[in-house]
Protein backbone atom coordinates (compact mmCIF):
# COMPACT_ATOMS: atom_id res chain seq x y z
CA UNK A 1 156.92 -136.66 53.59
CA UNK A 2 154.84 -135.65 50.32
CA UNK A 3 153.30 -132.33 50.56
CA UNK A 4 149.08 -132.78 50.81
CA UNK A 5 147.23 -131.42 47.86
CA UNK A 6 144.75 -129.53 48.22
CA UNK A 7 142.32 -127.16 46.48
CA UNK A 8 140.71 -124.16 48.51
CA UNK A 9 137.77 -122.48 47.03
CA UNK A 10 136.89 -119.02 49.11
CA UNK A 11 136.57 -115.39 47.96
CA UNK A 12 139.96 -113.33 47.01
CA UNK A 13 139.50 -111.35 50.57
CA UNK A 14 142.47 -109.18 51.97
CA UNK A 15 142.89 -111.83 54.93
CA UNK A 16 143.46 -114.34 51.77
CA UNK A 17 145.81 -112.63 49.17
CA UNK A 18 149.36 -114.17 50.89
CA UNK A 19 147.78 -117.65 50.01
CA UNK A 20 146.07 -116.63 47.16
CA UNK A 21 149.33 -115.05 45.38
CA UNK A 22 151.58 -117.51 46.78
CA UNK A 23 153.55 -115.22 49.09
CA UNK A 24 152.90 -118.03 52.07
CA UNK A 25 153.12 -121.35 51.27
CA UNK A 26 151.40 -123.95 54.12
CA UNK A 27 153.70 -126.12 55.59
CA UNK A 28 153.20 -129.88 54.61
CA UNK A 29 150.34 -128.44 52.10
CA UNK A 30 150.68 -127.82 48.10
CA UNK A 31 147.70 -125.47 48.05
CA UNK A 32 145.68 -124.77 44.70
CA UNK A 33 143.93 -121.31 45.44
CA UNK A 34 140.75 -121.08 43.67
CA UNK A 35 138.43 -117.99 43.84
CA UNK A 36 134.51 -119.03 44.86
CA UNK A 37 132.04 -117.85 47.50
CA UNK A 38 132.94 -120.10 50.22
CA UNK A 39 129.82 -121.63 52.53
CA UNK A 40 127.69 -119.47 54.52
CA UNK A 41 127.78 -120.71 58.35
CA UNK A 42 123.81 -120.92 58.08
CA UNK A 43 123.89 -123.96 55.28
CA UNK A 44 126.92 -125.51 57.21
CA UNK A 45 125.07 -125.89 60.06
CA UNK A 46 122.35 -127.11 58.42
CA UNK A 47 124.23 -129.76 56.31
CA UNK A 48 127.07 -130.69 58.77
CA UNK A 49 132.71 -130.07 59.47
CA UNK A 50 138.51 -126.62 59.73
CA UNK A 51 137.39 -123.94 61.21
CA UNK A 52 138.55 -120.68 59.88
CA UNK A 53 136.42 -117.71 59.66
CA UNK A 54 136.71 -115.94 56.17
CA UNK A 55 134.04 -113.39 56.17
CA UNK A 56 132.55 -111.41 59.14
CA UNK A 57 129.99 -108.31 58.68
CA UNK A 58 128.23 -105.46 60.37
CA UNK A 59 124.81 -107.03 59.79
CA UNK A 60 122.81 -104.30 61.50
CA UNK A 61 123.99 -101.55 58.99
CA UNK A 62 122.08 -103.72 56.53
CA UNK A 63 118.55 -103.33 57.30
CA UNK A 64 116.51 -100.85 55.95
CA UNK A 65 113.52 -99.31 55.63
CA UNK A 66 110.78 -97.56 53.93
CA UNK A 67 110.60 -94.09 55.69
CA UNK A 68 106.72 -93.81 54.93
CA UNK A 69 106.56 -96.92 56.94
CA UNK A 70 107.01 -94.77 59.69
CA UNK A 71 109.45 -97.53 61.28
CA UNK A 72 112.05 -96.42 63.86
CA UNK A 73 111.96 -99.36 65.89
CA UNK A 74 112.28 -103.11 65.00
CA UNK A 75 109.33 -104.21 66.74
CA UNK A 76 107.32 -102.03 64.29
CA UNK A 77 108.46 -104.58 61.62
CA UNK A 78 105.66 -107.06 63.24
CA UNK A 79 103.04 -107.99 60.47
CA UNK A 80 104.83 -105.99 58.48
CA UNK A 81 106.47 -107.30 54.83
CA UNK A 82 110.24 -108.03 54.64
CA UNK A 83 112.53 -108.40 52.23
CA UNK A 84 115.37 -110.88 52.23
CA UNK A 85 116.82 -113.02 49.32
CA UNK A 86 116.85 -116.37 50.96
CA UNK A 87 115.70 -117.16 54.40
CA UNK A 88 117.92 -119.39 55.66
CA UNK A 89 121.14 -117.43 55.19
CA UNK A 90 123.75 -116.83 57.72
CA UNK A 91 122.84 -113.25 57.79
CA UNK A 92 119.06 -113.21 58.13
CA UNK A 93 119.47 -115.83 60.85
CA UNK A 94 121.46 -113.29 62.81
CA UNK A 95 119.06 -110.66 62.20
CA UNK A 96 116.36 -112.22 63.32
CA UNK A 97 117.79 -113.60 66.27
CA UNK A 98 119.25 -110.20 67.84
CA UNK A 99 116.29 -108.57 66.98
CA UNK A 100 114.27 -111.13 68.92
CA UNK A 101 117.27 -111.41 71.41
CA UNK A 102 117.48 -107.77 72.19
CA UNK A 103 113.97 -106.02 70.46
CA UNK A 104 111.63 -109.07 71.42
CA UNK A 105 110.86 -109.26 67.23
CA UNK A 106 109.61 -112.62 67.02
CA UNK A 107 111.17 -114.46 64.33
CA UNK A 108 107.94 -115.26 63.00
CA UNK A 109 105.60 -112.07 63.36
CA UNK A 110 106.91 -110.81 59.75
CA UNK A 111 105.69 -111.37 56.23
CA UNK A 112 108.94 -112.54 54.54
CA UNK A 113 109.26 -111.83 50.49
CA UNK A 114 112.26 -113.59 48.91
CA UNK A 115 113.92 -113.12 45.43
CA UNK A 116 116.89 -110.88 43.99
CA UNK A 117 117.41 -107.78 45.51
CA UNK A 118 118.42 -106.27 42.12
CA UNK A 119 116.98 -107.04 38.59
CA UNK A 120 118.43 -110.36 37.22
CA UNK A 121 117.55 -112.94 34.97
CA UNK A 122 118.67 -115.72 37.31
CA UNK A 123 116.00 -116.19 39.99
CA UNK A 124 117.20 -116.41 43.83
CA UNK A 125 115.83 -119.29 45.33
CA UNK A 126 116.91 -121.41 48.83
CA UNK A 127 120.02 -123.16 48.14
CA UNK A 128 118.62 -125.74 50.67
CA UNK A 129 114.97 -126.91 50.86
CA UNK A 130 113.09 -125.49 54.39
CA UNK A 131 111.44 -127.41 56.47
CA UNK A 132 109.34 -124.87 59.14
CA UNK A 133 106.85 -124.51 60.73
CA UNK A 134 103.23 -122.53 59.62
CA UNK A 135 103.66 -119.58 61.78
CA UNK A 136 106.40 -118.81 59.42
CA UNK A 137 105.10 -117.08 56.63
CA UNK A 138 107.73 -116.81 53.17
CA UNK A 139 106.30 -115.43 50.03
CA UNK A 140 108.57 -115.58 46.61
CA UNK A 141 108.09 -112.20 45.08
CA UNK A 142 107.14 -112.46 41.09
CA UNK A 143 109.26 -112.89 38.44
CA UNK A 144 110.85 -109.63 37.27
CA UNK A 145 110.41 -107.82 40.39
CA UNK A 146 113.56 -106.82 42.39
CA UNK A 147 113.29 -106.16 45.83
CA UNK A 148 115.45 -102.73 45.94
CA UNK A 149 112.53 -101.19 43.51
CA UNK A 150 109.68 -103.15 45.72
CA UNK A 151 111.40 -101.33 49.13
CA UNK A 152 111.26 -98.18 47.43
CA UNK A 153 107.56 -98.31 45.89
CA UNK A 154 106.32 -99.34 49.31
CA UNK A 155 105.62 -102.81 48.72
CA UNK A 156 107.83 -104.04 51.03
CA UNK A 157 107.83 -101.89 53.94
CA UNK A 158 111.84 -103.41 55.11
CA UNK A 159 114.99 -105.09 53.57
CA UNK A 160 117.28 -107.46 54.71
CA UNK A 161 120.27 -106.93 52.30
CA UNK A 162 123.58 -109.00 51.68
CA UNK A 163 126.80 -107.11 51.61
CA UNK A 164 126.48 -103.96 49.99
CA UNK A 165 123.44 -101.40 50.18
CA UNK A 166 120.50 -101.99 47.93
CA UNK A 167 120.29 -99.56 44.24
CA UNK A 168 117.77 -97.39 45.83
CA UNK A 169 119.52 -96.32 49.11
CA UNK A 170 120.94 -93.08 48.49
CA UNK A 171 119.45 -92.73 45.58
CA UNK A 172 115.62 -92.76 46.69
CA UNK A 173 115.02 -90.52 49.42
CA UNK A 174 112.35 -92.88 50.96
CA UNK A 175 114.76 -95.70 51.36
CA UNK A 176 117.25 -95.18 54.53
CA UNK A 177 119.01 -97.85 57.53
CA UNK A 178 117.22 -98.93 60.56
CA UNK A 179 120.27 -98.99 62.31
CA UNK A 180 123.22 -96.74 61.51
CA UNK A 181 125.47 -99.12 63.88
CA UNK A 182 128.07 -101.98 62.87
CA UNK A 183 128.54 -105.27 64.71
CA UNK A 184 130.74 -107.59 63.81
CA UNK A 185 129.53 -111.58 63.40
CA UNK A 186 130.58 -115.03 62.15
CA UNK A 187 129.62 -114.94 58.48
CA UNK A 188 131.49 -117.81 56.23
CA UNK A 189 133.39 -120.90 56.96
CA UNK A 190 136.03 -122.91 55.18
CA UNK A 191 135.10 -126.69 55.37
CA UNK A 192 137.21 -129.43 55.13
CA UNK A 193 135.59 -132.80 53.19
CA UNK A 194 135.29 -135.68 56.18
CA UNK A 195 136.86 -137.90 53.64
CA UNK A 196 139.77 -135.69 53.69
CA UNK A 197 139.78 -135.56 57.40
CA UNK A 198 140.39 -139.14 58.01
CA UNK A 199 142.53 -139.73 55.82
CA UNK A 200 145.28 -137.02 57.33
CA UNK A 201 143.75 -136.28 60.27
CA UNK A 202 147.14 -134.23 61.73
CA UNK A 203 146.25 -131.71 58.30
CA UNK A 204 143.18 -131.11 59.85
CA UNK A 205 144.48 -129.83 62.86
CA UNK A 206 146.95 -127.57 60.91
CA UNK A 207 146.42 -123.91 61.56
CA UNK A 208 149.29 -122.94 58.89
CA UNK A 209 146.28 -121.60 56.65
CA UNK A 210 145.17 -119.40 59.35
CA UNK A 211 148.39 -117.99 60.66
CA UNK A 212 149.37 -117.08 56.96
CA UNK A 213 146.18 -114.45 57.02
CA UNK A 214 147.14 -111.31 57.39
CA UNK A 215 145.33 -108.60 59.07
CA UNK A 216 142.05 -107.53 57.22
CA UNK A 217 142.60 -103.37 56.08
CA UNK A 218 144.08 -103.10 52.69
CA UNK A 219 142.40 -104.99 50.41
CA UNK A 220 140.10 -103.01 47.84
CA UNK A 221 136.84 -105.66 48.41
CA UNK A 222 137.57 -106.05 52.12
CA UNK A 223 134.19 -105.67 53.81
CA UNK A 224 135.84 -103.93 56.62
CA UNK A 225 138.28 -101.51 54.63
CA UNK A 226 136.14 -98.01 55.19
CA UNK A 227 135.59 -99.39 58.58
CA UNK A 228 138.49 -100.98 59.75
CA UNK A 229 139.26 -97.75 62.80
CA UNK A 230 136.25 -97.95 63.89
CA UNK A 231 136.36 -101.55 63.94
CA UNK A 232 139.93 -101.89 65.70
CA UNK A 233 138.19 -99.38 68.47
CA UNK A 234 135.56 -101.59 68.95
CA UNK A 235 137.41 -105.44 69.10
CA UNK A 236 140.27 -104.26 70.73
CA UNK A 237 138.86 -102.12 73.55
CA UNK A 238 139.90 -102.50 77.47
CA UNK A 239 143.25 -104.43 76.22
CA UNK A 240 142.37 -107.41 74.85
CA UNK A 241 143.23 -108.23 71.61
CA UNK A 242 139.94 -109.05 69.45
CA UNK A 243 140.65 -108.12 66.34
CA UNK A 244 140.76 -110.98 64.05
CA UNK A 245 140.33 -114.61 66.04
CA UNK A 246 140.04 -118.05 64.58
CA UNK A 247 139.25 -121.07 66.62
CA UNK A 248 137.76 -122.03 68.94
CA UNK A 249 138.81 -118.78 71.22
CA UNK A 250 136.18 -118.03 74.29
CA UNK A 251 134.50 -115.24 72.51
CA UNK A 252 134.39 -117.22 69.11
CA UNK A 253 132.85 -119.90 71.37
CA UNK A 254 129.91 -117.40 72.48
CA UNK A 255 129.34 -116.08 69.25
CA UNK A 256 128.89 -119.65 67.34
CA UNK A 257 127.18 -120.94 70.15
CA UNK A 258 124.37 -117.79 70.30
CA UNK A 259 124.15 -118.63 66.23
CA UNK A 260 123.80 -122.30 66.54
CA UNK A 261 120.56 -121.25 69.35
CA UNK A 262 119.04 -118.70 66.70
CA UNK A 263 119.29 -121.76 64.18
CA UNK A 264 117.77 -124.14 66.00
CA UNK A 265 114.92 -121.74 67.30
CA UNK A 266 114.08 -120.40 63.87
CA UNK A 267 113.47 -124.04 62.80
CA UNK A 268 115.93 -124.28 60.72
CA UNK A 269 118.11 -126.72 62.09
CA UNK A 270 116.58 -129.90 63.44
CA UNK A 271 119.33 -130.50 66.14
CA UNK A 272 120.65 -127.66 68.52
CA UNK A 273 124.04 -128.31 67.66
CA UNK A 274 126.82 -128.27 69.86
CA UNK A 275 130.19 -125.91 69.13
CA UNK A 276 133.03 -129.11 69.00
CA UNK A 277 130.42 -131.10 66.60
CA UNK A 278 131.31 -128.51 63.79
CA UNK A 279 134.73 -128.85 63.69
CA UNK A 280 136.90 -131.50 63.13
CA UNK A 281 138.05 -133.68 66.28
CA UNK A 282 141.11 -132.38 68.08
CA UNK A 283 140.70 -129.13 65.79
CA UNK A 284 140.02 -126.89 69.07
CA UNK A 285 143.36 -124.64 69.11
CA UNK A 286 142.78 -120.70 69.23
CA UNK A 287 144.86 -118.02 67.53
CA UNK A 288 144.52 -113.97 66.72
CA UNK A 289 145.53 -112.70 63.55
């Protein structure tokens, strides 16, 4: 049988470099390893469909705050303005749900500013158009304005960062985290076209991509490299083996079904989704790496 063709677009992460340098080979699959920013879980669900997990994050460590704000607890963020580059990415959405879930931080009692959290000459807008509701209240910042420097002045008074810490932190001494804490969440998924899907429906079901990932420690831009002991600790705890799962495994069930609720509830999506409608049919297996 003719090996499938296919091109994979997704960051070079250290869970990715035996299929990115060609060190695994997918059974049945001539793969041509491309390196882009994969799709954030957020616009997924929001424009839904395999079903591996590429990126995951401590989103809590990402949150900070003005310390003239005063603000040591999240429900001391109500009325007050937030930074965040887009609104309806995967990360915010988790932000604002736990905080609502655990602080009771309404999703909708803050005064969100969007833009580039650094200077650039590139302006950050949605990548998909929102459709919410006028309790929500979203305010582009202007042009030229960062908001790293706007957290620092004080015209911001929080900020919801991606990835890595803003310019100012550690650097300002009025800029520090609201939580010093890491969890671990869904971040990125690797889609599969339906078109694709159809037509070798058996490839979609293949988990040859996933098993060839290995574990997540060594990798120079792995998000969890200065982390990864403390992160073992914390998956792996009373015996189980939590480390790295893919599928649909019971606690990756909980987690995308708690993100598909915080979707739906911040408006985002129209439909509360259900888990199986995401993936592609008979793709349900469930594997550790």
């Amino acid at each position: 049988m003719a090996s499938l063709h296919l091109t994979l677009a997704c960051w070079d992460y250290d869970r990715m470099k035996t299929l990115e340098d060609g060190r695994v080979e997918p059974e049945g699959i001539q793969l041509n390893f491309r390196i882009r920013h994969e799709l954030s879980l957020s616009s997924y669900v929001l424009n839904p469909h395999e079903y591996v997990f590429p990126s995951r994050f401590f989103r809590h460590q990402s949150i900070y705050v003005n310390t003239k704000a005063g603000i040591t607890h999240p429900l001391q963020l109500a009325g007050r303005p937030v930074g965040t580059p887009e609104f309806q990415m995967t990360a915010p959405v988790w932000r604002r749900g736990i905080l609502e879930d655990e602080y009771g931080l309404k999703y909708d009692a803050l005064h969100y500013f969007t833009g580039n959290i650094e200077h650039s000459d590139t302006e950050c807008k949605e990548k998909i158009p929102l459709d919410l509701g006028e309790s929500v209240k979203i305010q582009a910042i202007l042009k030229g304005k960062c908001l790293a420097q706007m957290l620092a002045d004080g015209e911001i008074m929080a900020l919801e960062s991606r990835d890595t810490a803003p310019s100012t932190f550690g650097k300002h001494p009025d800029v520090r985290r609201l939580f010093p804490t890491r969890w671990k969440l869904k971040r990125h998924v690797i889609v599969v076209k339906r078109s694709l899907v159809k037509q070798h429906p058996r490839d979609a079901r293949s988990r040859s991509l996933t098993k060839a990932m290995p574990t997540p420690l060594t990798h120079k831009r792995g998000a969890l490299r200065s982390a990864s002991k403390e992160t073992q600790a914390a998956m792996c705890r009373d015996g189980e083996d939590k480390w790295w799962q893919d599928g649909l495994t019971r606690q990756n069930r909980r987690t995308l079904e708690k993100f598909l609720e915080y979707s739906f509830n911040q408006e985002l999506s129209k439909k509360k989704w259900q888990v199986e409608e995401l993936f592609a049919p008979g793709a349900s297996g469930e594997f550790v790496v």
